[in-house]
N, C-alpha and C. Protein backbone atom coordinates (compact mmCIF):
# COMPACT_ATOMS: atom_id res chain seq x y z
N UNK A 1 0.83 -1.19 0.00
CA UNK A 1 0.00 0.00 0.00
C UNK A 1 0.87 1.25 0.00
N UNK A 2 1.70 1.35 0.68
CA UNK A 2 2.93 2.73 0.72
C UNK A 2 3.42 2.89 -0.64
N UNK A 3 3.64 1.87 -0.84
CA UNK A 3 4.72 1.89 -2.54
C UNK A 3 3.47 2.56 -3.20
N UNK A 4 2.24 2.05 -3.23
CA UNK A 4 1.65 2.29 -4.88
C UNK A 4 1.22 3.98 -4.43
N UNK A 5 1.18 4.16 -2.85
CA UNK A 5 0.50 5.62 -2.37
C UNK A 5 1.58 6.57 -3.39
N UNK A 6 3.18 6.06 -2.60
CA UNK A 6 4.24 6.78 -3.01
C UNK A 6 4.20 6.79 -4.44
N UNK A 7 3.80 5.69 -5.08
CA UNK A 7 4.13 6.55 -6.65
C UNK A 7 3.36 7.25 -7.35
N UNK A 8 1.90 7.17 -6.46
CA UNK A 8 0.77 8.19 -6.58
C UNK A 8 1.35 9.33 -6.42
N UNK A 9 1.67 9.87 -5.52
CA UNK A 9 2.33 10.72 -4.85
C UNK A 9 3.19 11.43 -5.94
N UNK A 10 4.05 10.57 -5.75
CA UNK A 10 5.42 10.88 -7.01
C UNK A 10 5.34 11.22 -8.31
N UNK A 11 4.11 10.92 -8.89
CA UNK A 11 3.76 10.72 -9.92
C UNK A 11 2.73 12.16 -10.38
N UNK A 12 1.55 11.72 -10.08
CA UNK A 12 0.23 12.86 -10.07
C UNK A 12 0.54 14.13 -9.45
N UNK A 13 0.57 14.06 -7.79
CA UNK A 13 0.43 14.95 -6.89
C UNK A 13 1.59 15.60 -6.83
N UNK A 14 2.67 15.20 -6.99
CA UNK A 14 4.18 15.79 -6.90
C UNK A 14 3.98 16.93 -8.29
N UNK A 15 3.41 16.38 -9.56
CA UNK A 15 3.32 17.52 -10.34
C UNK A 15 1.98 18.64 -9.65
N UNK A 16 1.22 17.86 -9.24
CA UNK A 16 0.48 19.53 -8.83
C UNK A 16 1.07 20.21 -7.83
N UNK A 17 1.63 19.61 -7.12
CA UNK A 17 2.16 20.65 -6.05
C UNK A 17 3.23 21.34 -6.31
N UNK A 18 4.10 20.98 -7.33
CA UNK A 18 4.69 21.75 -7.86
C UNK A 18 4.35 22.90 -9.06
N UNK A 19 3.21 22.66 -9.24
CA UNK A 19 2.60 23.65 -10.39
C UNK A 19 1.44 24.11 -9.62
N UNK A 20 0.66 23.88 -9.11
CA UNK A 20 -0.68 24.52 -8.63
C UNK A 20 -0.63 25.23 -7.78
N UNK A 21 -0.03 25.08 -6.37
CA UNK A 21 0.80 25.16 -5.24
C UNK A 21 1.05 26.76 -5.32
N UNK A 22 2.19 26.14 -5.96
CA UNK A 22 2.85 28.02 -6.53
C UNK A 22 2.14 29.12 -7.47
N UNK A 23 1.36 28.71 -8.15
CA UNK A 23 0.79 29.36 -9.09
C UNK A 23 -0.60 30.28 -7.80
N UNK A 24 -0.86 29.29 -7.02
CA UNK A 24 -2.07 30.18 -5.47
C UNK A 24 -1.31 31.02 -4.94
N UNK A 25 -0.31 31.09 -4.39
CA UNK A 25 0.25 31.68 -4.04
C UNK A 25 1.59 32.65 -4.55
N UNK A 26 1.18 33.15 -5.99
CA UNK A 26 2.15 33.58 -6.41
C UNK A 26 1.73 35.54 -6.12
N UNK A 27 1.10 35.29 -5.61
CA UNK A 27 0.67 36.66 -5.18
C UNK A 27 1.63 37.19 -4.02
N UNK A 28 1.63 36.19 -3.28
CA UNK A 28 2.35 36.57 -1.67
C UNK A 28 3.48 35.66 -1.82
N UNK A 29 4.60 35.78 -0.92
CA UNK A 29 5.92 34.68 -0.85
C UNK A 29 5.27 33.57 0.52
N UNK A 30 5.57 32.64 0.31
CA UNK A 30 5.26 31.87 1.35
C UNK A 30 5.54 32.36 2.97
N UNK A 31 4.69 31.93 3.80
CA UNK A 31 4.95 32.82 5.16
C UNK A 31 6.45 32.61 5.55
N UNK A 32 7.04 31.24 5.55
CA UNK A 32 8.73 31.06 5.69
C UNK A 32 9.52 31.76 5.66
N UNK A 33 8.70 32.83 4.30
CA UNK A 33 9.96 33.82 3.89
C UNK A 33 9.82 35.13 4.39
N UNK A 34 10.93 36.30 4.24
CA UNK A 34 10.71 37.50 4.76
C UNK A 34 10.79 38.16 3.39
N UNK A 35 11.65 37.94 2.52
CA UNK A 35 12.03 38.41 1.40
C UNK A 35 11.84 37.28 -0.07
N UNK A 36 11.18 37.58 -0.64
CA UNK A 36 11.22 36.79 -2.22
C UNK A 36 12.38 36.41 -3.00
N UNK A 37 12.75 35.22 -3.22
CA UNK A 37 13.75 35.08 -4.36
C UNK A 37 13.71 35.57 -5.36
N UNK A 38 14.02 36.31 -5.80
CA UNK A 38 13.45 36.67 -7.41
C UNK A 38 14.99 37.16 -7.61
N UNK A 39 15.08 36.21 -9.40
CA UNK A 39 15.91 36.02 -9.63
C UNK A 39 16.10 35.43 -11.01
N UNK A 40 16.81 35.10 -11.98
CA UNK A 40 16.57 34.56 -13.58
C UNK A 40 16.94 32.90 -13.25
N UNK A 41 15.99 32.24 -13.80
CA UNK A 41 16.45 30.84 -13.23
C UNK A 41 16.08 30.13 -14.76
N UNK A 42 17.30 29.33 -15.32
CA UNK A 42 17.25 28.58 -16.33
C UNK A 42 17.75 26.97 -15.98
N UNK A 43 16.55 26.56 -15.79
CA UNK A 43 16.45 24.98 -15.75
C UNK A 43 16.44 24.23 -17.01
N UNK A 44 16.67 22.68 -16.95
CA UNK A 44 16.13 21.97 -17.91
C UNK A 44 15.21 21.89 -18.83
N UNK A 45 14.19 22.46 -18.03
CA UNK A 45 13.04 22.02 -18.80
C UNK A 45 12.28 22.83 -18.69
N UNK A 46 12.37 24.55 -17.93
CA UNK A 46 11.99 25.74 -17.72
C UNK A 46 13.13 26.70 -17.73
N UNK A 47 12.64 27.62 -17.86
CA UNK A 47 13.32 29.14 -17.86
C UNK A 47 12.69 30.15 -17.29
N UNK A 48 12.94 30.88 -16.65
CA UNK A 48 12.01 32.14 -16.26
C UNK A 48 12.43 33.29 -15.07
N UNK A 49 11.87 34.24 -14.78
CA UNK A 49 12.49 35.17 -13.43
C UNK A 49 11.20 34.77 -12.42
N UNK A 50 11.78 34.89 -11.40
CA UNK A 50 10.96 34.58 -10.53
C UNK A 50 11.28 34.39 -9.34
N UNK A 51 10.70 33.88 -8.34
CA UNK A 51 11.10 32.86 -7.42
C UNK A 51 12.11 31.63 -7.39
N UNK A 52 13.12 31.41 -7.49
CA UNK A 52 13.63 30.77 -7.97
C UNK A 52 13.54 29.34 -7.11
N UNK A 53 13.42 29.03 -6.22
CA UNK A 53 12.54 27.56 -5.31
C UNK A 53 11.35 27.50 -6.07
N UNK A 54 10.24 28.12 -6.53
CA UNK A 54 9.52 27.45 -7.28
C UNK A 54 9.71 27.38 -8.80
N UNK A 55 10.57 27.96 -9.29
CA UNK A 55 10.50 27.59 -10.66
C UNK A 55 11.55 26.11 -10.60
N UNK A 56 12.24 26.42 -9.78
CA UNK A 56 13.12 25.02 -9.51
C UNK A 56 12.13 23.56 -9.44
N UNK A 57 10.97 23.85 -9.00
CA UNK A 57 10.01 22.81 -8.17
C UNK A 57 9.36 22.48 -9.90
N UNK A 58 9.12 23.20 -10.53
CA UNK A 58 8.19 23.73 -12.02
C UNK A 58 8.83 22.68 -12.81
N UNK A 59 10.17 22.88 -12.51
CA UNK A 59 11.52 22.43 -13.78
C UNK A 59 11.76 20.69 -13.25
N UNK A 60 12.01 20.86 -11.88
CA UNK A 60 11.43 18.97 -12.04
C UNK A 60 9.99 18.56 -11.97
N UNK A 61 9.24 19.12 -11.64
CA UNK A 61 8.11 18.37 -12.16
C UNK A 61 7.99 18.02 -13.40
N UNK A 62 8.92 18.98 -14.35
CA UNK A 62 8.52 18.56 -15.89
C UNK A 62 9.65 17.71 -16.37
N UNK A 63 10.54 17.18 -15.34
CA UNK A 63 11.11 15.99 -15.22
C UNK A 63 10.09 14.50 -16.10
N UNK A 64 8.94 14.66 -15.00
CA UNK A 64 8.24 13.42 -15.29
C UNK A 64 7.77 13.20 -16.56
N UNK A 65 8.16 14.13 -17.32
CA UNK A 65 7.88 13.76 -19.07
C UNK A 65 8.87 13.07 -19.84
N UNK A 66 9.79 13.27 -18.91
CA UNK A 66 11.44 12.88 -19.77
C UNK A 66 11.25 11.61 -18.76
N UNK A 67 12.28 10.62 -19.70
CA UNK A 67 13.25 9.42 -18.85
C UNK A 67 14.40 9.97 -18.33
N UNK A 68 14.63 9.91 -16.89
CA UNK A 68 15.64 10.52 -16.42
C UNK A 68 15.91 9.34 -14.80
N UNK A 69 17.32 9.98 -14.90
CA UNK A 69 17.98 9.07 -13.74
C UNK A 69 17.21 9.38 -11.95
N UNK A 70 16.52 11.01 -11.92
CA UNK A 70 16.07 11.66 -10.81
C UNK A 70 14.77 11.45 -10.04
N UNK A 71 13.60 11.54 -11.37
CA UNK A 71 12.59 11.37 -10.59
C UNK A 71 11.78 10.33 -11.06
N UNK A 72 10.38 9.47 -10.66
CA UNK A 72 9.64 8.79 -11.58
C UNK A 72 9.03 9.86 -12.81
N UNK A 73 9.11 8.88 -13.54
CA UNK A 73 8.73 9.43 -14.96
C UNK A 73 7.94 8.73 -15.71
N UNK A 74 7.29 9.12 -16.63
CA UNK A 74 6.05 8.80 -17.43
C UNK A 74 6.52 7.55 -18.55
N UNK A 75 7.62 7.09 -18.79
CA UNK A 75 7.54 6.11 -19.64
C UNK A 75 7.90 4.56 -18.48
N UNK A 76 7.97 5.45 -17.13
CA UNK A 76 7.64 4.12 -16.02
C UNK A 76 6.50 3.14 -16.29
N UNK A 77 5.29 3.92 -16.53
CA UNK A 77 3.71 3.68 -16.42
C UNK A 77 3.45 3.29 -18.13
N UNK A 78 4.54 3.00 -18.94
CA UNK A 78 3.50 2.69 -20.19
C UNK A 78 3.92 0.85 -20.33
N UNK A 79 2.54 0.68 -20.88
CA UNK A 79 2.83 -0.64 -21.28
C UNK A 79 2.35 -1.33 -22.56
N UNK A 80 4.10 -1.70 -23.00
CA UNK A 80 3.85 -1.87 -24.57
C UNK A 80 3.09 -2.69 -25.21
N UNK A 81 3.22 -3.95 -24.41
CA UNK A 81 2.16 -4.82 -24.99
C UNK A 81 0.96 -4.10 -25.58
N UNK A 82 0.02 -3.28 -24.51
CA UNK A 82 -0.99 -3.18 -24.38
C UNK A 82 -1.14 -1.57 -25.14
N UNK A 83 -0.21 -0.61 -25.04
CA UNK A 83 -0.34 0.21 -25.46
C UNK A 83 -0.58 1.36 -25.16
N UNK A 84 -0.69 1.33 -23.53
CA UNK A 84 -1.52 1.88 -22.81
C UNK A 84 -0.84 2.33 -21.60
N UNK A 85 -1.29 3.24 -20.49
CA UNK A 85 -0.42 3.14 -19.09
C UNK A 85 -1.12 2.06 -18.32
N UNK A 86 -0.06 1.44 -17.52
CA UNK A 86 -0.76 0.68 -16.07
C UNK A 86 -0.35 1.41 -14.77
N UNK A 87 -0.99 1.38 -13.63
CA UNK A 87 -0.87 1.90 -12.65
C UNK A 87 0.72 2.05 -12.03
N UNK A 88 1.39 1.00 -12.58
CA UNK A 88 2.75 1.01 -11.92
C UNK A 88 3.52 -0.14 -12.44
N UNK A 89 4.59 -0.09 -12.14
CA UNK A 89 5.30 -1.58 -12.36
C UNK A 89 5.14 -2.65 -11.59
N UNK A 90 4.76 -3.78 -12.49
CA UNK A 90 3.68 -4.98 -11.47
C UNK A 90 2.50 -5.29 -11.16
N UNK A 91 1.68 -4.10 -11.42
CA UNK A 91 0.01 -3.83 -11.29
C UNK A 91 -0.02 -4.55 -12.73
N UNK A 92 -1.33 -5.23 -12.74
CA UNK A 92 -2.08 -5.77 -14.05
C UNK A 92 -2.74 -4.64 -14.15
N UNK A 93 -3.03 -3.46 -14.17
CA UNK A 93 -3.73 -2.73 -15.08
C UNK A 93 -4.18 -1.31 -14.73
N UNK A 94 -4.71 -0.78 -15.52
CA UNK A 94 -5.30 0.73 -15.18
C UNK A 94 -5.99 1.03 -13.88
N UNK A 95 -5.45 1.29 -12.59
CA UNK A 95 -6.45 1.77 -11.61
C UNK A 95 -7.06 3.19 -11.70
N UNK A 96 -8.43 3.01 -11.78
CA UNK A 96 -9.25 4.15 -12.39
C UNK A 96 -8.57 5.07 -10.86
N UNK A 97 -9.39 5.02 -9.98
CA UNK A 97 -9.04 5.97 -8.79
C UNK A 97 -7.94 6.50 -8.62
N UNK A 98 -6.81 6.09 -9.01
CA UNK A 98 -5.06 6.15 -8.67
C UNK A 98 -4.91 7.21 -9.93
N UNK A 99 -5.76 7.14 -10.77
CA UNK A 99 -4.91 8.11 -11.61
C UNK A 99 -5.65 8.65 -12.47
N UNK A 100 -6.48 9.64 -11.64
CA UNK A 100 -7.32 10.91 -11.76
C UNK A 100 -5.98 12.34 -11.59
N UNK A 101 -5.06 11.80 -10.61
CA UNK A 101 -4.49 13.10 -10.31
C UNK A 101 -3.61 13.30 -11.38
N UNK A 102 -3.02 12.16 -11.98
CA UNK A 102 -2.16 11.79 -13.15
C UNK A 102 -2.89 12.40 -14.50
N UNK A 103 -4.06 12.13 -14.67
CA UNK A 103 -4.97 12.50 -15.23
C UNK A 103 -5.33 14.40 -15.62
N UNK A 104 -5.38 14.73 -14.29
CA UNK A 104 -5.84 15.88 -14.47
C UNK A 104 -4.69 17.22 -14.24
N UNK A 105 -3.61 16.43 -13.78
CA UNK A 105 -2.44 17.63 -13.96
C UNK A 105 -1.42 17.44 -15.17
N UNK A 106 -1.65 16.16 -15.89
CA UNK A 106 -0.86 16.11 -16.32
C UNK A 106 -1.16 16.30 -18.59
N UNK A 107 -2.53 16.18 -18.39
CA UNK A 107 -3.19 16.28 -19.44
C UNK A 107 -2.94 17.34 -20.60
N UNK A 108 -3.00 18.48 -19.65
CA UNK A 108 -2.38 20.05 -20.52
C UNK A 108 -1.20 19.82 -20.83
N UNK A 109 -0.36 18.95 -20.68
CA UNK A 109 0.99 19.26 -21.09
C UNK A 109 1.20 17.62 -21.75
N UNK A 110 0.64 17.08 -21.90
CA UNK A 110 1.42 15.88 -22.53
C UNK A 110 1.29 15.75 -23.97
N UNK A 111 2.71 15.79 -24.66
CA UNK A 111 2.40 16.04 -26.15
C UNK A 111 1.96 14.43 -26.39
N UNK A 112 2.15 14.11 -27.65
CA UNK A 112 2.11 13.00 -28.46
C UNK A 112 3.42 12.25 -28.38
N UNK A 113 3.40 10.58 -28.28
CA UNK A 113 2.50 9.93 -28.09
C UNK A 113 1.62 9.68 -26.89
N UNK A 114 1.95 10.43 -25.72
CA UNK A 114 1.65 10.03 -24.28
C UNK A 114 -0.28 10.34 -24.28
N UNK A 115 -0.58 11.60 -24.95
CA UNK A 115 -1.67 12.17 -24.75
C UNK A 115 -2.72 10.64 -25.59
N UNK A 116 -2.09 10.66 -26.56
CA UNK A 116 -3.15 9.71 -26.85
C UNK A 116 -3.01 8.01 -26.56
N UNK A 117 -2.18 8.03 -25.72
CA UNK A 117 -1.58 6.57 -24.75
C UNK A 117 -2.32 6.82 -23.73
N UNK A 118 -2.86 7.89 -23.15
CA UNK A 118 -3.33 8.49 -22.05
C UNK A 118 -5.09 8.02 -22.62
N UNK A 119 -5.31 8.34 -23.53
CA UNK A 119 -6.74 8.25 -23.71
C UNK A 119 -6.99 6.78 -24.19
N UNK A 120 -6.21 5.75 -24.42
CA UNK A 120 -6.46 4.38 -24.35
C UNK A 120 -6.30 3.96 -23.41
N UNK A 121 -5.64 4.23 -22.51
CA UNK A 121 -5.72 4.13 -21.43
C UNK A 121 -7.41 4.25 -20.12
N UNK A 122 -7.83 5.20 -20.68
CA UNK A 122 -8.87 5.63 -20.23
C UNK A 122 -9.97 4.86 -20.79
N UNK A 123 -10.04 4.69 -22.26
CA UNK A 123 -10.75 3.88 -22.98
C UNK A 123 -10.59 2.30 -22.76
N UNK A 124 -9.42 1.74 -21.85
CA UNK A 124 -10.28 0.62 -21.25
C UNK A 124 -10.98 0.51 -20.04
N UNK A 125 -10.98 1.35 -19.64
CA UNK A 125 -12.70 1.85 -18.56
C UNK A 125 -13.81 2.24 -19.45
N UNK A 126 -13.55 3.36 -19.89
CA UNK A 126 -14.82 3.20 -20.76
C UNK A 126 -15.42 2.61 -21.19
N UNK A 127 -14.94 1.43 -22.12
CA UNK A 127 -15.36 0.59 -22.63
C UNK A 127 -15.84 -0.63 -22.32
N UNK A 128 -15.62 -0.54 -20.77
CA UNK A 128 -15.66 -2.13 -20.48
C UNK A 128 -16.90 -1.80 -18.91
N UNK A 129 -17.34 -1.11 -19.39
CA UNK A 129 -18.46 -0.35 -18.61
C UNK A 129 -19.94 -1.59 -18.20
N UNK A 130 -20.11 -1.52 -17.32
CA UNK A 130 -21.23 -2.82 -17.29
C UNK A 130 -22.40 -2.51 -18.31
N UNK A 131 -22.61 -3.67 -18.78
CA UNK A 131 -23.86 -3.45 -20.02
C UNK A 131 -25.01 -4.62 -19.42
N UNK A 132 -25.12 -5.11 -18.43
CA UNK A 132 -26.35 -6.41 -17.89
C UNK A 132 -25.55 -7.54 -18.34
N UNK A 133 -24.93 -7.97 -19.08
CA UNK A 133 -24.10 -8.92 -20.21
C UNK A 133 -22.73 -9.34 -19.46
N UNK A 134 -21.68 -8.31 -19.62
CA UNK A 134 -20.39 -8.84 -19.78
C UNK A 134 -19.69 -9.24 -18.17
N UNK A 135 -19.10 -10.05 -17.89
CA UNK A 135 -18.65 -10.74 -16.67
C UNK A 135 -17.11 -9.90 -16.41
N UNK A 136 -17.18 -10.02 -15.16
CA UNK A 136 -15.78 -8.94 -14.49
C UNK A 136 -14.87 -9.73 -15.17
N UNK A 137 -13.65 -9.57 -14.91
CA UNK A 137 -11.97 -9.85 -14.88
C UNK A 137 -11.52 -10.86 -13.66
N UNK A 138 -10.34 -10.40 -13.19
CA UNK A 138 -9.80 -10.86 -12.43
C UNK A 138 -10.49 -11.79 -11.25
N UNK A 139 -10.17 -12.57 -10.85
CA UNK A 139 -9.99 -13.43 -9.71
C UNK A 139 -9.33 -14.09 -8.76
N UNK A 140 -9.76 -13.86 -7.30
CA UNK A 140 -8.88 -14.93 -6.42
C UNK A 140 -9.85 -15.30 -5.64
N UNK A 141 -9.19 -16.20 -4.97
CA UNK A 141 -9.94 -16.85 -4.18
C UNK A 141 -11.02 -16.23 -3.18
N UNK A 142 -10.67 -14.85 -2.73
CA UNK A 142 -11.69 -14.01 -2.05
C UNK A 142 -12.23 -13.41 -2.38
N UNK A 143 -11.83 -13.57 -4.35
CA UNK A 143 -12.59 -12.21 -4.89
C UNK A 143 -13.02 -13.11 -5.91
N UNK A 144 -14.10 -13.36 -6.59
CA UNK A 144 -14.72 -13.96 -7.59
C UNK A 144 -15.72 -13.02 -8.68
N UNK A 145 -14.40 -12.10 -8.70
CA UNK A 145 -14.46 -10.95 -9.97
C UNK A 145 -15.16 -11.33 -11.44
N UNK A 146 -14.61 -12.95 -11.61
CA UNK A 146 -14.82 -13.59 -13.15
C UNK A 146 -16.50 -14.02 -13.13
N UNK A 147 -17.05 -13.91 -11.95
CA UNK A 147 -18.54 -14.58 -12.04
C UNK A 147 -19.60 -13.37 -12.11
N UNK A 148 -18.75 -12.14 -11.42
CA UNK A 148 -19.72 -11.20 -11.52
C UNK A 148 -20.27 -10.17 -12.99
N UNK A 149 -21.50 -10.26 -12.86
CA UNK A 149 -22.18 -9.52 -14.11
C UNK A 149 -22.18 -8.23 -13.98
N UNK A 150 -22.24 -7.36 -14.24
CA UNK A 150 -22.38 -5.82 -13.88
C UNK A 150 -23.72 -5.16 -14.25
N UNK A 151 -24.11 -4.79 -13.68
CA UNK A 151 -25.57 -3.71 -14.45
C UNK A 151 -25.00 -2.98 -15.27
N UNK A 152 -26.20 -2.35 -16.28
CA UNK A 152 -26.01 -1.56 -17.34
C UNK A 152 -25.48 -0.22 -16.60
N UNK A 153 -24.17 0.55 -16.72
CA UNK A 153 -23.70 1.67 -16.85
C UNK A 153 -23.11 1.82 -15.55
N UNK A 154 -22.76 0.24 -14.67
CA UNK A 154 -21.62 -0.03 -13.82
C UNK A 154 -20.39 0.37 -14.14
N UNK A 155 -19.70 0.96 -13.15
CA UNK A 155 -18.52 1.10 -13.53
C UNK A 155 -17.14 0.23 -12.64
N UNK A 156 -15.79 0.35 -13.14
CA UNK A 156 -15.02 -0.66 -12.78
C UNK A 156 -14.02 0.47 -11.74
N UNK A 157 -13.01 -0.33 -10.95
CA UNK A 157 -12.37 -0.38 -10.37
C UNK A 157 -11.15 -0.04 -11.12
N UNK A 158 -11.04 -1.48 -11.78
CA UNK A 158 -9.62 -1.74 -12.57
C UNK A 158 -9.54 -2.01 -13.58
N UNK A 159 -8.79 -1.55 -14.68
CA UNK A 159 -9.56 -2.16 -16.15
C UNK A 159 -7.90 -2.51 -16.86
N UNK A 160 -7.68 -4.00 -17.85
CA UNK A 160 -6.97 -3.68 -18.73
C UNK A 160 -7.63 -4.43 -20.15
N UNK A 161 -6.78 -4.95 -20.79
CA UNK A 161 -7.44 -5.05 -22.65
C UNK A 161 -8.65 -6.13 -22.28
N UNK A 162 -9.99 -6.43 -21.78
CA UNK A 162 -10.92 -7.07 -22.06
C UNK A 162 -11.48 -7.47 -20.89
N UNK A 163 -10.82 -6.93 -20.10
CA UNK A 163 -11.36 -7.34 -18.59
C UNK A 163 -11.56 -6.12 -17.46
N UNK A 164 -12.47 -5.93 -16.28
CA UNK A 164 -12.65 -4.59 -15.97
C UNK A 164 -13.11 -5.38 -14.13
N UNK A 165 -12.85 -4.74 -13.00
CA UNK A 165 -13.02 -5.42 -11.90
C UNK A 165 -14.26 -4.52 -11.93
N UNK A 166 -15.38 -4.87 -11.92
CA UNK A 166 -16.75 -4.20 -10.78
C UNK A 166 -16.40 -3.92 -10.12
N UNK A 167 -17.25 -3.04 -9.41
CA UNK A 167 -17.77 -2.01 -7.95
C UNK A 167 -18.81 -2.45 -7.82
């Protein structure tokens, strides 16, 4: 449970808090401070005057687009077989809940191919949406996912290419 929180974390939320965070408060300097950094700061993957602790924060968050030795990054979560992202390394598949935050901070900025890896991704939830008909996915012994039917316009848990866990 820590690991998959942490790469939630690492992943989704680490970019908003480095972009949202600062952007609320770019009116005032954080209470910490007495005086503002402001200063020309040319990062990797940003440039700009400013604050220079948050544009620093700006410039790795946009780490997670690149493969790099520093932070988790976005070609962690793709999977080729399928085409698609999975929740993590080791997870069988898309956890819908886990990656809303991934989802929604990271959407405006992801060029091609990720943006539309991102929306197949999404499209095996969509698609695998309960219709009265089609039987869950996965199974274990405490969970007998494969027997359950879903009502029409159920939605899943976990989804990858043809299989989707009910709620």
């Amino acid at each position: 449970m820590r690991t998959r929180l942490l790469s939630n974390l690492g992943l989704g939320m680490a970019f908003l808090l480095a972009v949202a965070i600062p952007r609320a408060f770019a009116g005032e300097p954080p209470a910490h401070r007495t005086t503002p950094a402001t200063a020309v700061y040319d990062g990797r993957f940003c440039a700009g005057e400013g604050d220079v602790d948050f544009l620093r924060l700006i410039d790795e968050s946009f780490a997670f687009f690149h493969p790099n030795p520093i932070v988790p990054n976005l070609t962690m979560l793709y999977q080729p077989e399928w085409d698609t992202f999975v929740e993590a390394g080791g997870w069988r598949g898309w956890w819908i809940q886990n990656s809303y935050g991934l989802s929604y901070a990271a959407t405006p900025f992801l060029p091609e191919p990720w943006f539309s890896t991102l929306q197949r991704s999404w499209d095996l939830f969509w698609g695998s949406q309960g219709d009265g008909k089609r039987q869950g996915g996965w199974s274990t012994p405490d969970y007998p996912g494969h027997t359950l039917v879903a009502p029409d316009g159920c939605l899943g848990d976990c989804a990858a290419p043809g299989i989707i866990m009910y709620k």
